[in-house]
PDB file of N, CA and C in Angstrom:
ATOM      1  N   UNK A   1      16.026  -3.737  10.523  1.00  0.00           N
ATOM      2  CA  UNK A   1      14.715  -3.347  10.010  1.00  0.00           C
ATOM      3  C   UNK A   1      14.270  -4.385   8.983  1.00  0.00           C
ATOM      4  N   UNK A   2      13.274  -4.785   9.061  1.00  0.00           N
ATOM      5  CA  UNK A   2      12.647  -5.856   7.977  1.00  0.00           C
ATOM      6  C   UNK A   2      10.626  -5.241   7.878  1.00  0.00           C
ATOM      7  N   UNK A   3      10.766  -5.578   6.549  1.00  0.00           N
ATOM      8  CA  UNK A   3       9.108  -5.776   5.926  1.00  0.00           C
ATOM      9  C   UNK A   3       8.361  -6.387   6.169  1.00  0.00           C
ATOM     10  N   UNK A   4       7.064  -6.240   6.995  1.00  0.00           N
ATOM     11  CA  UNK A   4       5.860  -7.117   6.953  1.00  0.00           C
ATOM     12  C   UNK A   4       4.776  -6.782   7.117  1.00  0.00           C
ATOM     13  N   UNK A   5       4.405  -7.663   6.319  1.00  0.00           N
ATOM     14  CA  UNK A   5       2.884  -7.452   5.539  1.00  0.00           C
ATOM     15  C   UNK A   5       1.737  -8.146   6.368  1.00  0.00           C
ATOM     16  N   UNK A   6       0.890  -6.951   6.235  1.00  0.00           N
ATOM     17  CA  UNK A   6       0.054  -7.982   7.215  1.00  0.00           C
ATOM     18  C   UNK A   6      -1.258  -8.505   6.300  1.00  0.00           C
ATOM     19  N   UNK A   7      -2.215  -9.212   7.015  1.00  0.00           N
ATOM     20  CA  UNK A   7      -3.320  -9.948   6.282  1.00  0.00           C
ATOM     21  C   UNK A   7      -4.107  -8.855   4.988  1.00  0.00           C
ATOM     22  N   UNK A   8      -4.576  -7.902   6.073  1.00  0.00           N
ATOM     23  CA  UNK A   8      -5.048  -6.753   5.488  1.00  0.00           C
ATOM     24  C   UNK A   8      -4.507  -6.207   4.085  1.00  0.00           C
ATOM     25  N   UNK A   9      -3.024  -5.718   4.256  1.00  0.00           N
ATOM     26  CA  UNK A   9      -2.176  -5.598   2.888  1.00  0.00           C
ATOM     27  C   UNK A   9      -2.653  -6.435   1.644  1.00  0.00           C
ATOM     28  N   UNK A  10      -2.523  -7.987   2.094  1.00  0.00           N
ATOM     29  CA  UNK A  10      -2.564  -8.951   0.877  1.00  0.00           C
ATOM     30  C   UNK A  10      -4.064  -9.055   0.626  1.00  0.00           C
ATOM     31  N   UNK A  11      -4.836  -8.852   1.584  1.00  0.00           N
ATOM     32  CA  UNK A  11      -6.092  -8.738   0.466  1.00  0.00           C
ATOM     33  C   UNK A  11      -6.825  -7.513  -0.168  1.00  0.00           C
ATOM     34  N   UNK A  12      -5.953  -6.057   0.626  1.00  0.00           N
ATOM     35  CA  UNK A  12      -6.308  -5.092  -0.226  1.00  0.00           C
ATOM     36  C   UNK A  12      -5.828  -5.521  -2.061  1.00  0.00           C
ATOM     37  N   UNK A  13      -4.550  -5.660  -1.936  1.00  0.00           N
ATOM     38  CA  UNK A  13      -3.902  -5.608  -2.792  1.00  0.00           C
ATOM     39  C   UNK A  13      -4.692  -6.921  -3.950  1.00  0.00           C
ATOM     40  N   UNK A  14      -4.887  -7.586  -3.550  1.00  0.00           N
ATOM     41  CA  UNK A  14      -5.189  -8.936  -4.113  1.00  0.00           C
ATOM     42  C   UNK A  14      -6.894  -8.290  -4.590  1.00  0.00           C
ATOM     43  N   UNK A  15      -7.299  -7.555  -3.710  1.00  0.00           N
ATOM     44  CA  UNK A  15      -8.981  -7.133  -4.584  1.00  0.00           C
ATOM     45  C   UNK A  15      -8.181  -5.808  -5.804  1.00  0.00           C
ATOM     46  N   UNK A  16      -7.598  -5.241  -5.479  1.00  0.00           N
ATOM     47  CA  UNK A  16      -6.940  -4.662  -6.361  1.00  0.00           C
ATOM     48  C   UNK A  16      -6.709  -4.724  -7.666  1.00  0.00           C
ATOM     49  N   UNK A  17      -5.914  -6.237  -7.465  1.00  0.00           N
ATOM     50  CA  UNK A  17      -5.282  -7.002  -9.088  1.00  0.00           C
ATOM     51  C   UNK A  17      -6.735  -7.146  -9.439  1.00  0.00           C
ATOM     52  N   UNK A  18      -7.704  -7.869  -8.633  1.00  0.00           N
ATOM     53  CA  UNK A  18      -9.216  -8.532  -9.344  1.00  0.00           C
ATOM     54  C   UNK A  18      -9.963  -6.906 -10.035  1.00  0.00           C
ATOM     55  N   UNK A  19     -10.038  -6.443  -9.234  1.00  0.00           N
ATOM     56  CA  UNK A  19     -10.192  -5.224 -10.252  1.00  0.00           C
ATOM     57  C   UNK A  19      -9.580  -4.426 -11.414  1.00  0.00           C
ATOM     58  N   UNK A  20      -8.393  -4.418 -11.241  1.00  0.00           N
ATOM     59  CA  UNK A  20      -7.862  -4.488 -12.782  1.00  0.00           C
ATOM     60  C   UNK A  20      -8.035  -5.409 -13.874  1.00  0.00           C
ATOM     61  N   UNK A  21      -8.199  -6.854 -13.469  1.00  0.00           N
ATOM     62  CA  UNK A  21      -8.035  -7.730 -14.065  1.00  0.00           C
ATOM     63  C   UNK A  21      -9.459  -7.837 -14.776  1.00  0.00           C
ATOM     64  N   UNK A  22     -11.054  -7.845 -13.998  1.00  0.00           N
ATOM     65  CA  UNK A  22     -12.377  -8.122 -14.236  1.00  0.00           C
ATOM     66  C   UNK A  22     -12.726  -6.598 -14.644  1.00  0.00           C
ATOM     67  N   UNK A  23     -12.718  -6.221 -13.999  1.00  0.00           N
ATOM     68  CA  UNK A  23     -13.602  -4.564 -14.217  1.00  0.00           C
ATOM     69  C   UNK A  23     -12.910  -3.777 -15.083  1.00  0.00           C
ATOM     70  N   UNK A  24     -11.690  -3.188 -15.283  1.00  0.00           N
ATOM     71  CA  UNK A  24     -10.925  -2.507 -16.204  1.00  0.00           C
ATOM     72  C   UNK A  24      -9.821  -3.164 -16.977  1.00  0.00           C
ATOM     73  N   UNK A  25      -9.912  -4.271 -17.097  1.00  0.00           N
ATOM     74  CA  UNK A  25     -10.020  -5.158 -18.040  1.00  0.00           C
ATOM     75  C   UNK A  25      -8.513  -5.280 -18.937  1.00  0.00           C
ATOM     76  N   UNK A  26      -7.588  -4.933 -17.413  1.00  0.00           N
ATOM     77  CA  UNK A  26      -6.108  -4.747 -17.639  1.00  0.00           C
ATOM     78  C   UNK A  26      -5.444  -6.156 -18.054  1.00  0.00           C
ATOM     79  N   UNK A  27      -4.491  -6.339 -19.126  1.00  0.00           N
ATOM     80  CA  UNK A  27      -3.937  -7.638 -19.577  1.00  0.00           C
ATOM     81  C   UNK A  27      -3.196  -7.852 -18.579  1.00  0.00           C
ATOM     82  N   UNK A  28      -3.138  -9.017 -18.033  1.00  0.00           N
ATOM     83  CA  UNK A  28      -2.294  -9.318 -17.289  1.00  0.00           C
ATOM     84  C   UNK A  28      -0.527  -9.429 -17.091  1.00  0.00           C
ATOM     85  N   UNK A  29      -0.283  -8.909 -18.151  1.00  0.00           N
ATOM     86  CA  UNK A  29       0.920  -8.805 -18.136  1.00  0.00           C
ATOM     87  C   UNK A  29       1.295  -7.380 -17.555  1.00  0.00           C
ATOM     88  N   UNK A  30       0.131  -6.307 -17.915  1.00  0.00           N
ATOM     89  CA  UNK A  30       0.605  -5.107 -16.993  1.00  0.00           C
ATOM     90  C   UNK A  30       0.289  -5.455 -15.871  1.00  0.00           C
ATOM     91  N   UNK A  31      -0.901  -6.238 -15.250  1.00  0.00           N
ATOM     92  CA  UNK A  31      -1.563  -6.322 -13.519  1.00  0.00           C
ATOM     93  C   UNK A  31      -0.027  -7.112 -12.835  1.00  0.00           C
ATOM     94  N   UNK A  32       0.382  -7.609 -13.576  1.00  0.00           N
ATOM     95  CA  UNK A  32       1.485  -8.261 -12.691  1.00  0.00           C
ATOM     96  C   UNK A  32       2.929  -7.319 -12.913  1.00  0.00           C
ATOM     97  N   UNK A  33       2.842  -6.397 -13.740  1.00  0.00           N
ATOM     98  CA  UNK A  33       4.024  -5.334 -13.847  1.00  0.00           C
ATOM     99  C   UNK A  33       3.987  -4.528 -12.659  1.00  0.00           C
ATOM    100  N   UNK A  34       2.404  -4.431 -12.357  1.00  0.00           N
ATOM    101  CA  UNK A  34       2.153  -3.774 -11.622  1.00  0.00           C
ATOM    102  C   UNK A  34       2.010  -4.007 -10.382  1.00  0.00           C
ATOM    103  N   UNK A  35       1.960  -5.026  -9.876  1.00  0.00           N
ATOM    104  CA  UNK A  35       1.761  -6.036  -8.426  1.00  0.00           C
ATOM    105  C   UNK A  35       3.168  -5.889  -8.158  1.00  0.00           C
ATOM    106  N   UNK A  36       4.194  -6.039  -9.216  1.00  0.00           N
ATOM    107  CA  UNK A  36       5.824  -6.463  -8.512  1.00  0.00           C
ATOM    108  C   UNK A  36       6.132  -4.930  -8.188  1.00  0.00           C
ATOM    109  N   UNK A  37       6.061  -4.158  -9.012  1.00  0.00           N
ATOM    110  CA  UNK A  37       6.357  -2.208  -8.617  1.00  0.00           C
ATOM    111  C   UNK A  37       5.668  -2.210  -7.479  1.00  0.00           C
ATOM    112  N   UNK A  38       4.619  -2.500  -6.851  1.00  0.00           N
ATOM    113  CA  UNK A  38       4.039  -2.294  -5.491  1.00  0.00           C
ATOM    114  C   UNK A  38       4.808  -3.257  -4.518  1.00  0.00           C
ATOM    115  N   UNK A  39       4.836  -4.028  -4.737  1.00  0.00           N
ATOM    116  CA  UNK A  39       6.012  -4.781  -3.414  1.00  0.00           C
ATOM    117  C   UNK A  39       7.668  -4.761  -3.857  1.00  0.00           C
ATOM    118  N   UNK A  40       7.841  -4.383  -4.210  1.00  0.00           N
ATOM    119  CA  UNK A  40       9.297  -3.472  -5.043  1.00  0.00           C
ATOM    120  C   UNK A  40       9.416  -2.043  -4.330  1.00  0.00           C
ATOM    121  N   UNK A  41       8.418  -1.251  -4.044  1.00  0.00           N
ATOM    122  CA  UNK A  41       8.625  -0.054  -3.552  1.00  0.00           C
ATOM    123  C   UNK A  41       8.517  -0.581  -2.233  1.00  0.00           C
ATOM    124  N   UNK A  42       7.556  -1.247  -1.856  1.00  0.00           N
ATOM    125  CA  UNK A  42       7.325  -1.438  -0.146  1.00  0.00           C
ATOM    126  C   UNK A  42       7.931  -2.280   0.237  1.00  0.00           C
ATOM    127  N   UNK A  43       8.879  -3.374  -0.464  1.00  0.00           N
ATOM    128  CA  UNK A  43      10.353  -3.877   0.399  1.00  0.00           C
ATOM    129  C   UNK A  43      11.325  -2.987   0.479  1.00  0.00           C
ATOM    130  N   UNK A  44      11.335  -1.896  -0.139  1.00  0.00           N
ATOM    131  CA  UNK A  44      12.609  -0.754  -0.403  1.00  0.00           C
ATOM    132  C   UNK A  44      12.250   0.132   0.659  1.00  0.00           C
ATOM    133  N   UNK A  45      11.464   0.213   1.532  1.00  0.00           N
ATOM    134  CA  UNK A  45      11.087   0.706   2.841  1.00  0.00           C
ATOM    135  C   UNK A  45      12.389   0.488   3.763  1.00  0.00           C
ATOM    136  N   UNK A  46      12.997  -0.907   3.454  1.00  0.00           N
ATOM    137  CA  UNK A  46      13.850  -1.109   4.562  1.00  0.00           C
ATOM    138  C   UNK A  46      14.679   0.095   4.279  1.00  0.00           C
ATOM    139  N   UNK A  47      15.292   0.303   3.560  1.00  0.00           N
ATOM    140  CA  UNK A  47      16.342   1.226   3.416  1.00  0.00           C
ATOM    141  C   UNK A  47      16.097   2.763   4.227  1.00  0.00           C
ATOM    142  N   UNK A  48      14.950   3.260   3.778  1.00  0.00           N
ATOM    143  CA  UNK A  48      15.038   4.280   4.167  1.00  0.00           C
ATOM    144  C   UNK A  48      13.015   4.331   4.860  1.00  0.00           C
ATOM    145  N   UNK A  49      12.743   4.018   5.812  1.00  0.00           N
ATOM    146  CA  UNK A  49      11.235   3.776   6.387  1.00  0.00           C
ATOM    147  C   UNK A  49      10.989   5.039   6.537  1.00  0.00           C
ATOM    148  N   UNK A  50      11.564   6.108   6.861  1.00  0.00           N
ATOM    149  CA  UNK A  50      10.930   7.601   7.132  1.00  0.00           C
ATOM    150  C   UNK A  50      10.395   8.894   5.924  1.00  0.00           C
ATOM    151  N   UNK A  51      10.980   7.726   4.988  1.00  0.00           N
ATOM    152  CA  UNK A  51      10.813   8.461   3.511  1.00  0.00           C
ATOM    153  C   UNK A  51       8.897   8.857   2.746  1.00  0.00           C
ATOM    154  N   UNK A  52       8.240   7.851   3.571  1.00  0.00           N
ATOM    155  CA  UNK A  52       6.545   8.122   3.432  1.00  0.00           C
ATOM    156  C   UNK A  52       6.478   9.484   4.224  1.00  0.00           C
ATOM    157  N   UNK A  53       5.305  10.394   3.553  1.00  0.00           N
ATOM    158  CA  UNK A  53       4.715  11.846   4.618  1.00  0.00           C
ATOM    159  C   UNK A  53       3.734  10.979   5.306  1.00  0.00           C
ATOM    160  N   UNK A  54       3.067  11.359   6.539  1.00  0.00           N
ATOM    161  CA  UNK A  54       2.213  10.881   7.351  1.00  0.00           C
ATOM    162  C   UNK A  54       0.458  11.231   6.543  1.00  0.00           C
ATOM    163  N   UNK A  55       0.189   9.865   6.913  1.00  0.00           N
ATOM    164  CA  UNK A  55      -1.100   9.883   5.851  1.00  0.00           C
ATOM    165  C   UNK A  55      -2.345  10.270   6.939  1.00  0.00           C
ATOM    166  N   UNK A  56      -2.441  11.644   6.803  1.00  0.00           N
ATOM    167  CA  UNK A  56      -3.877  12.803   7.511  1.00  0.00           C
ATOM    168  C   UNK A  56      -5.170  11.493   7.358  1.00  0.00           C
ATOM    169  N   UNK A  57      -5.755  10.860   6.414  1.00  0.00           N
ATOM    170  CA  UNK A  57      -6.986   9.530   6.578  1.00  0.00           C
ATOM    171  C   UNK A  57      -6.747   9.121   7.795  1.00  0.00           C
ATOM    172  N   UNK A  58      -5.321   8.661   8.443  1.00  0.00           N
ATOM    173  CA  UNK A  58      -5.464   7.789   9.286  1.00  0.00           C
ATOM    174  C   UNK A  58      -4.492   8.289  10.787  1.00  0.00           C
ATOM    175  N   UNK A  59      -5.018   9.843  10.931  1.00  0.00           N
ATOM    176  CA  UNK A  59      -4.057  10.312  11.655  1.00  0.00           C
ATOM    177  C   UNK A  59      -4.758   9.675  13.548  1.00  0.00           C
ATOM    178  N   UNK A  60      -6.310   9.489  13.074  1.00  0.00           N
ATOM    179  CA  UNK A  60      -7.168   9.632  14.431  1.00  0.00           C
ATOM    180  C   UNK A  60      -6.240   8.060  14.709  1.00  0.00           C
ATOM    181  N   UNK A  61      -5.980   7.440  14.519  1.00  0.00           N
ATOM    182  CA  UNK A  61      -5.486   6.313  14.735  1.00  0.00           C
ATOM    183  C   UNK A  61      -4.571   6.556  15.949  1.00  0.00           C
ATOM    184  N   UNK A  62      -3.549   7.461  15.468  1.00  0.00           N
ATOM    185  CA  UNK A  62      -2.822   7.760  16.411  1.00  0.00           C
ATOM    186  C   UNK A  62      -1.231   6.478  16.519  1.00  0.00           C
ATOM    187  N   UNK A  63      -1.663   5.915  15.233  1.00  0.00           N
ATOM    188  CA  UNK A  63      -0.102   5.107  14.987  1.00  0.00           C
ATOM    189  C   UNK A  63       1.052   5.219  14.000  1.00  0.00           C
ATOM    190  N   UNK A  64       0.649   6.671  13.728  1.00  0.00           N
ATOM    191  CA  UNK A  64       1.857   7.341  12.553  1.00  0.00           C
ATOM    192  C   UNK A  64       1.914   6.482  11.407  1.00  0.00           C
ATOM    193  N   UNK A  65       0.609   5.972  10.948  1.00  0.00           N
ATOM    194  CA  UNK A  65       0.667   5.706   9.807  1.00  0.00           C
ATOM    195  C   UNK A  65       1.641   6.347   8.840  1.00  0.00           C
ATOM    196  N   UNK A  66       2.170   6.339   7.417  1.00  0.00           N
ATOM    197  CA  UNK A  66       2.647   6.702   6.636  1.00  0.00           C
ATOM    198  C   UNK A  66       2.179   6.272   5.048  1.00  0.00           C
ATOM    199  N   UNK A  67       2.814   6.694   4.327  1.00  0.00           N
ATOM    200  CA  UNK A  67       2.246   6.769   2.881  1.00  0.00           C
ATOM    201  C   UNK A  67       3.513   7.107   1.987  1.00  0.00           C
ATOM    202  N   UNK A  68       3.689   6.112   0.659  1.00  0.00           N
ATOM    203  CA  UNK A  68       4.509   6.156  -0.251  1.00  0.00           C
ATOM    204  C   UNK A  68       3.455   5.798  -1.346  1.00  0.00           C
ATOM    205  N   UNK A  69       3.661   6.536  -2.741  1.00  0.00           N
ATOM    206  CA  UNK A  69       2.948   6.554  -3.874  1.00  0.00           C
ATOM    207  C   UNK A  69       3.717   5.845  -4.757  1.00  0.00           C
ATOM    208  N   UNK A  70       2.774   4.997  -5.042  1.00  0.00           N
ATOM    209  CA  UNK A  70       3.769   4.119  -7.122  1.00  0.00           C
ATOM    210  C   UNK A  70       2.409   4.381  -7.343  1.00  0.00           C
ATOM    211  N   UNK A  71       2.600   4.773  -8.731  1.00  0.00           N
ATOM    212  CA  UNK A  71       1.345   4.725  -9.715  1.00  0.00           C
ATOM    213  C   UNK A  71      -0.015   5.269  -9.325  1.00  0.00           C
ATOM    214  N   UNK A  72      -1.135   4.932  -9.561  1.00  0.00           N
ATOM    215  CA  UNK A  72      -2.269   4.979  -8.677  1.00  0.00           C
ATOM    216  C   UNK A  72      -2.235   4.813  -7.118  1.00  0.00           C
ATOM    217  N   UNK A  73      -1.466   3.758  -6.940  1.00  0.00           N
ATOM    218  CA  UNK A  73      -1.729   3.268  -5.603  1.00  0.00           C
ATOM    219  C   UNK A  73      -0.995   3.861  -4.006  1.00  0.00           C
ATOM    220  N   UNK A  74      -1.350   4.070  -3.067  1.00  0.00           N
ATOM    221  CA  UNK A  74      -0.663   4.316  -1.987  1.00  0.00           C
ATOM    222  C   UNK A  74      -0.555   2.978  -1.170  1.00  0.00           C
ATOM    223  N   UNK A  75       0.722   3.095  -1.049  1.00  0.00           N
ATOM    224  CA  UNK A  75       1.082   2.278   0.005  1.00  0.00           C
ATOM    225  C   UNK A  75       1.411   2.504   1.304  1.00  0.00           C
ATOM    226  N   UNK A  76       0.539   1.904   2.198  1.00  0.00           N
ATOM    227  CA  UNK A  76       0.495   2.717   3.445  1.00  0.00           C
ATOM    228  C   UNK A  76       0.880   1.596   4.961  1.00  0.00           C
ATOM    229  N   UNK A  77       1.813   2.339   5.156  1.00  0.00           N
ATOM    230  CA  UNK A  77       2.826   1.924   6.465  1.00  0.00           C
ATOM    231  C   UNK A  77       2.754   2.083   7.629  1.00  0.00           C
ATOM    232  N   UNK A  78       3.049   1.823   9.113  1.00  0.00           N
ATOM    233  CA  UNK A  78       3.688   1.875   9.966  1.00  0.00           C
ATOM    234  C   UNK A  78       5.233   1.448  10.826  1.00  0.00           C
ATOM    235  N   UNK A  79       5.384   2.292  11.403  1.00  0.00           N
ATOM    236  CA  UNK A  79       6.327   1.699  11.637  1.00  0.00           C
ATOM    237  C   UNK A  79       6.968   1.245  12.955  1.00  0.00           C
ATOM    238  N   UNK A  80       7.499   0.416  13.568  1.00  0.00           N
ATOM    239  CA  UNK A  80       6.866  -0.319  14.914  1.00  0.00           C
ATOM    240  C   UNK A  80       8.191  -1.219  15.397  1.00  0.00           C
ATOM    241  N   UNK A  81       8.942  -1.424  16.380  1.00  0.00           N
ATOM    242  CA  UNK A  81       9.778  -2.142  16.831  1.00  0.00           C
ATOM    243  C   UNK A  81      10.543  -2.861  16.136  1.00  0.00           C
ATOM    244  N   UNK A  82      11.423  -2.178  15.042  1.00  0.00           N
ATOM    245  CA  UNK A  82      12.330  -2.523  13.645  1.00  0.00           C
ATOM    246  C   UNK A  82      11.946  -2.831  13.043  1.00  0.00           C
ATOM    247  N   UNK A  83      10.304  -2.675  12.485  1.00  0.00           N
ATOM    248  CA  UNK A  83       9.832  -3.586  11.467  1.00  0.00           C
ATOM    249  C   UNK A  83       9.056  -2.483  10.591  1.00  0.00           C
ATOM    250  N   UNK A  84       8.674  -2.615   9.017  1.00  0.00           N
ATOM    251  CA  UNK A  84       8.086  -1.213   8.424  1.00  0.00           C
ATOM    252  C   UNK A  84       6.865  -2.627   8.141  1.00  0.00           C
ATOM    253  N   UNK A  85       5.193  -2.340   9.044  1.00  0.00           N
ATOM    254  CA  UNK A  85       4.391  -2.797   8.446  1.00  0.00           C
ATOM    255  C   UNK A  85       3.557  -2.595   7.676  1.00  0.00           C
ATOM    256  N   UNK A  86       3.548  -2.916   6.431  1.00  0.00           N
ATOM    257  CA  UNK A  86       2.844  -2.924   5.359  1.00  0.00           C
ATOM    258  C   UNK A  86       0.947  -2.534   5.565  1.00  0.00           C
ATOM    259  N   UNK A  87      -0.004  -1.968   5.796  1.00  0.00           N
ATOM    260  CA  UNK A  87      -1.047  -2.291   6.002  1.00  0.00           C
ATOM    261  C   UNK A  87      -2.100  -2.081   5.094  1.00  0.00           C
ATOM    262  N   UNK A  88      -1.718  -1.603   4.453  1.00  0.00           N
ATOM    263  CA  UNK A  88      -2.612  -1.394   2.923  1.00  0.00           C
ATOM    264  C   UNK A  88      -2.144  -0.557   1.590  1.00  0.00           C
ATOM    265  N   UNK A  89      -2.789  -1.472   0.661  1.00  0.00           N
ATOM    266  CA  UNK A  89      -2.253  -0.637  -0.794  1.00  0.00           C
ATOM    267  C   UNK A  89      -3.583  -0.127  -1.026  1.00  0.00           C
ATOM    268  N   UNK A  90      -3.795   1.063  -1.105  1.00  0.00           N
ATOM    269  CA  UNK A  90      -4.803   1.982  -1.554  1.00  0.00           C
ATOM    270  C   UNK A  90      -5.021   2.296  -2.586  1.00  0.00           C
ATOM    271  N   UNK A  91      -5.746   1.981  -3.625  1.00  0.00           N
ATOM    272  CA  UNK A  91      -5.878   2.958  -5.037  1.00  0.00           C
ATOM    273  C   UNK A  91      -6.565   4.114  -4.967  1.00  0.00           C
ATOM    274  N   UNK A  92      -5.693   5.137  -5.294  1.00  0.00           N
ATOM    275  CA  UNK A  92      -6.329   6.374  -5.068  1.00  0.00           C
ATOM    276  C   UNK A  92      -7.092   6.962  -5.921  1.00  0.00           C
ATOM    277  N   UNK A  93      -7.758   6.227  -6.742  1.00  0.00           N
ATOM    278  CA  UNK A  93      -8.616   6.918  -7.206  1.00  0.00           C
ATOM    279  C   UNK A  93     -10.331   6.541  -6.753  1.00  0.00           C
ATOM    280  N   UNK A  94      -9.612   5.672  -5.254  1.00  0.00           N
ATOM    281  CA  UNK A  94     -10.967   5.775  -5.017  1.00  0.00           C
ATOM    282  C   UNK A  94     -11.601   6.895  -3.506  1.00  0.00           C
ATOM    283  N   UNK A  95     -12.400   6.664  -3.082  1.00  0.00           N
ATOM    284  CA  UNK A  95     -13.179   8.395  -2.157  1.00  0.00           C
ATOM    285  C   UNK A  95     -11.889   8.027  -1.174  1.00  0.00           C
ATOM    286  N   UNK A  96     -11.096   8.965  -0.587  1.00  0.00           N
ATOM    287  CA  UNK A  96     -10.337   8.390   0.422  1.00  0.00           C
ATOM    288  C   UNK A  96     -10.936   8.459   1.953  1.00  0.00           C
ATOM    289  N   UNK A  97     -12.662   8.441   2.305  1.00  0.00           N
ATOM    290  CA  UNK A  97     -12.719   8.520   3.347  1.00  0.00           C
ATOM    291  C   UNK A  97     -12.437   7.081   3.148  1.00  0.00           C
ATOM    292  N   UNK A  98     -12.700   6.097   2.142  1.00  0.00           N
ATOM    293  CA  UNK A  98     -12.960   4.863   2.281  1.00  0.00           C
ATOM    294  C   UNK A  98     -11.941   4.398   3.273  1.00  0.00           C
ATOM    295  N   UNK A  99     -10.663   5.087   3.175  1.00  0.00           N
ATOM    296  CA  UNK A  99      -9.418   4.748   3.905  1.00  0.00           C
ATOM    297  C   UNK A  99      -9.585   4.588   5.490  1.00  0.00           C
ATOM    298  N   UNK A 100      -9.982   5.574   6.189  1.00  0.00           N
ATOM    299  CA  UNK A 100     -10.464   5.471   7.231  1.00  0.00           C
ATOM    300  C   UNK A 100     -11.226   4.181   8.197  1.00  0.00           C
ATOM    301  N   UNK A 101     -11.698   3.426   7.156  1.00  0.00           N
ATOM    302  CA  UNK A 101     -12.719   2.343   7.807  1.00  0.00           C
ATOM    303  C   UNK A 101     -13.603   2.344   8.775  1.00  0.00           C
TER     304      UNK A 101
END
């Protein structure tokens, strides 16, 4: 079993940091405390990948998405021919139809 991230992941995540960083005006020493706890929990997927509940936003999909929480953010998974893919870090405090796309 191995981690991967796909395009999507790194630029949720990456508008993420820019929003902590510009808009709520987080020092960067927490935005990056906080960037490593999010790929810290979602490399620790390998160990145990079944440990996310299935995330209901993205059930019409029909690819067993999943979902693990650090902090604000959800990190949201699949999981697919030995591999746990990464497909988005969600901050939940925003509308979660947004999740849906």
């Amino acid at each position: 079993m191995r981690v991967v991230y796909t395009e999507q992941s790194f630029e949720s995540l990456e508008e993420s940091i820019q929003f902590l960083l510009k808009v709520q005006k987080v020092p960067l020493e927490k935005v990056v405390k906080i960037r490593n706890q999010l790929l810290d929990r979602a490399d620790g997927l390998i160990t145990n990948p079944h440990i996310g509940q299935y995330e209901e936003y993205l059930m019409h999909l029909g690819k067993g998405h999943r979902r693990v929480v650090e902090g604000y953010f959800k990190i949201i998974y699949r999981i697919e021919s030995g591999c746990v893919y990464i497909t988005d870090f969600f901050d939940s405090r925003q509308d979660p139809e947004k999740m849906k796309g």
